[in-house]
Protein backbone atom coordinates (compact mmCIF):
# COMPACT_ATOMS: atom_id res chain seq x y z
CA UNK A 1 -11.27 -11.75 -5.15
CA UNK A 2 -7.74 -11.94 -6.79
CA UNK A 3 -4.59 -12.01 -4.61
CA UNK A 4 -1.57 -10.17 -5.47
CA UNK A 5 1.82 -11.32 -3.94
CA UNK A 6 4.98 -9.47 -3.66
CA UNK A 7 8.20 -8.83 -1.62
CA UNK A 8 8.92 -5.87 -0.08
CA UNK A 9 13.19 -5.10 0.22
CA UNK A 10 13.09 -2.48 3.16
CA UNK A 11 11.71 -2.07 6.64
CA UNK A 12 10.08 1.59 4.88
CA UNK A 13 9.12 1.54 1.34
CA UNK A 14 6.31 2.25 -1.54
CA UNK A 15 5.55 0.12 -4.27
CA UNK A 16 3.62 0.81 -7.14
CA UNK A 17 1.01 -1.72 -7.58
CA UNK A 18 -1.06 0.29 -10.16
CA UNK A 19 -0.19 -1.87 -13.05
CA UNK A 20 -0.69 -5.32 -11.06
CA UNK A 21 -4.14 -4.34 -9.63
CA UNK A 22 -5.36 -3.39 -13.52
CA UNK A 23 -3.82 -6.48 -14.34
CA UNK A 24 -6.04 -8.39 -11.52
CA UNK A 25 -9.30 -6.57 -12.59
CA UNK A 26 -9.04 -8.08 -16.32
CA UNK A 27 -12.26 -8.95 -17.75
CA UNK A 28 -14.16 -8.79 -14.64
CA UNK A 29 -16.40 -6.37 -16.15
CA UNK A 30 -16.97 -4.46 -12.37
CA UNK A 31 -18.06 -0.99 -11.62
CA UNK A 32 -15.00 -0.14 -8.96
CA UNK A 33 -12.87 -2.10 -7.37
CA UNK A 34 -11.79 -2.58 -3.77
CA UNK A 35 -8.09 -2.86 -2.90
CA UNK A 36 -7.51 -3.91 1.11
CA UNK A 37 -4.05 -4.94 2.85
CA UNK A 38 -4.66 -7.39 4.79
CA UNK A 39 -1.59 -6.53 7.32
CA UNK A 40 -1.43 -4.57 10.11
CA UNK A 41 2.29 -3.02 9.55
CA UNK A 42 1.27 -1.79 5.71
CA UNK A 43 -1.10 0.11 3.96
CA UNK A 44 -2.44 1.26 1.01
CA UNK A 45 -2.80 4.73 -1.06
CA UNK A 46 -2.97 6.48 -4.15
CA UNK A 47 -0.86 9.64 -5.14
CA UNK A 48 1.13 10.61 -7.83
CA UNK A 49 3.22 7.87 -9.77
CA UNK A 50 5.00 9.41 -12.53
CA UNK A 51 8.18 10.71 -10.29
CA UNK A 52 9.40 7.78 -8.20
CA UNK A 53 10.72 10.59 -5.80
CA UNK A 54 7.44 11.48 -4.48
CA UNK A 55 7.16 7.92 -3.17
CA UNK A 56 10.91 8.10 -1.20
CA UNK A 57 9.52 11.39 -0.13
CA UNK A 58 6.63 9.89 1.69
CA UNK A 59 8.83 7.26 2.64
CA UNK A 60 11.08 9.47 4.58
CA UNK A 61 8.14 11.72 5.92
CA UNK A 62 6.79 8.86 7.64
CA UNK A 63 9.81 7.70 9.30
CA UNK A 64 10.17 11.03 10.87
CA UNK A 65 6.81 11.84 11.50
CA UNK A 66 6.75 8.44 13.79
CA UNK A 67 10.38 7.80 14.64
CA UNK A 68 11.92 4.27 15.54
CA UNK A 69 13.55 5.95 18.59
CA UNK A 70 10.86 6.81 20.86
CA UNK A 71 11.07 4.04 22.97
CA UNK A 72 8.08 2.15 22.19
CA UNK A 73 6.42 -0.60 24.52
CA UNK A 74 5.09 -2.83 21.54
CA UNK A 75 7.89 -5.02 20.75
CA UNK A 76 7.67 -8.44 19.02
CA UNK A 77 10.21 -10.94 18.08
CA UNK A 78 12.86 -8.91 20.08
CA UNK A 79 12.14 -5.66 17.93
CA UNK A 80 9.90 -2.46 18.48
CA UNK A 81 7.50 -2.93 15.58
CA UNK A 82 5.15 -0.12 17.04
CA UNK A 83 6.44 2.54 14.35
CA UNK A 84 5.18 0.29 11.84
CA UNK A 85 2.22 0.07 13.43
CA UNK A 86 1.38 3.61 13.92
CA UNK A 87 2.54 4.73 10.48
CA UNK A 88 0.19 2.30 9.06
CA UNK A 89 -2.55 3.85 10.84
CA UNK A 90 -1.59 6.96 9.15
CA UNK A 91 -2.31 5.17 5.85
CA UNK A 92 -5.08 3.26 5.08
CA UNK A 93 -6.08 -0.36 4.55
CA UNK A 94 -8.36 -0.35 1.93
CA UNK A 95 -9.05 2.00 -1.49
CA UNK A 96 -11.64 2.24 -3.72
CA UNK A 97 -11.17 3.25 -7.00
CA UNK A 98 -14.04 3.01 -9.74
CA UNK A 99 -13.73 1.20 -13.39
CA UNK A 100 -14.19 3.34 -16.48
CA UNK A 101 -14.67 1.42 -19.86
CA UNK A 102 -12.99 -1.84 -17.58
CA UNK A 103 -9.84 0.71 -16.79
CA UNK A 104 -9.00 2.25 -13.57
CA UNK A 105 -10.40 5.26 -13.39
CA UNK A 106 -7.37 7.45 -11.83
CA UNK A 107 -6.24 10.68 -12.40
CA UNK A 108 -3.17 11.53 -15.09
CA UNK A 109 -0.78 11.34 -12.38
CA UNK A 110 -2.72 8.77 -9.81
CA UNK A 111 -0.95 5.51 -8.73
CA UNK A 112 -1.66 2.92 -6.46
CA UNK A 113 0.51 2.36 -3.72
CA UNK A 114 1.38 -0.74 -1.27
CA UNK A 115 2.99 0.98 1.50
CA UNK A 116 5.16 -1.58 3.50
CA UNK A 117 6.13 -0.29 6.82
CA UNK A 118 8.13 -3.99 8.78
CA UNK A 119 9.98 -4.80 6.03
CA UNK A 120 11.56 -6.88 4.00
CA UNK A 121 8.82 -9.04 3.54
CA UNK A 122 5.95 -11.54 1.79
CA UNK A 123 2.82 -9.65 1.63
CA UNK A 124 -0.62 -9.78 0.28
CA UNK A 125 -2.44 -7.36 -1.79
CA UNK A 126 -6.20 -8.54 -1.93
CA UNK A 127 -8.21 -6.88 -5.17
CA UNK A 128 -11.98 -7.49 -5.18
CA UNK A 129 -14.14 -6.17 -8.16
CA UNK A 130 -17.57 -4.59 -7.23
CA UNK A 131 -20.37 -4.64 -9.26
C-alpha cells in the first residue's frame, strides 16, 4: 500500500490526484489498483479532468444538493459537519481502476478525484496495487 498526503484549502473542493496515484503505482507491476479515502467527510471519484471547471461544477452541485443551512443535529467541535458527511456519502470511498501496460487504464478525459468535503485539511489518499 502507498500513502498519498495532501492539503486540502477549502471546506468544498476537488483535487486531481490522477498524476500522484500513477506516480504511487510505479513499478508495481499490478493488474488494477485500489484507491480508498480513508475519511469519513471526503471521497473519491473519477470524471473528466481536462476542464478544471467541471470539478468547481461538482463542487457547487454538492453544496446545494446538501446545503449547510438545514439545521443539522451532527455537530462536532462547535460546527455542523453533517453536510460533509452526507455529501460524502454521495461520493464514494474507494475506486478501482485497472493497469494497462503498468498505466492507468482511464478514459481520454478520465481523472481521479479526492473530493474533500470539511476542509481545509491533512488528508490521506491510500493506493493499493492488486495483482
Amino acid at each position: 500500500m502507498r500513502e498519498i498526503t495532501l492539503r486540502s484549502e477549502r471546506r468544498t473542493q476537488l483535487i486531481d490526484v490522477t498524476r500522484e496515484v500513477a506516480s504511487a503505482l510505479e513499478g508495481t507491476g499490478a493488474a488494477a489498483a485500489l484507491i480508498f479515502i480513508p475519511h469519513t467527510t471526503a471521497g473519491v471519484m473519477i470524471n473528466e479532468h481536462a476542464d478544471p471547471a467541471v470539478g468547481r461544477d461538482f463542487e457547487r452541485a454538492l453544496e446545494r444538493m446538501v446545503g449547510d443551512d438545514w439545521g443539522w443535529e451532527h455537530v462536532e467541535d462547535g460546527e455542523e459537519n453533517a453536510p460533509s458527511h452526507i455529501r460524502a456519502a454521495l461520493m464514494s470511498s474507494q475506486a478501482v481502476v485497472p493497469l494497462r501496460d503498468g498505466r492507468l487504464a482511464l478514459g481520454t478525459w478520465q481523472g481521479i478525484f479526492f473530493c474533500e468535503f470539511d476542509g481545509p485539511r491533512e488528508r490521506k489518499v491510500l493506493v493499493t496495487p492488486l495483482s
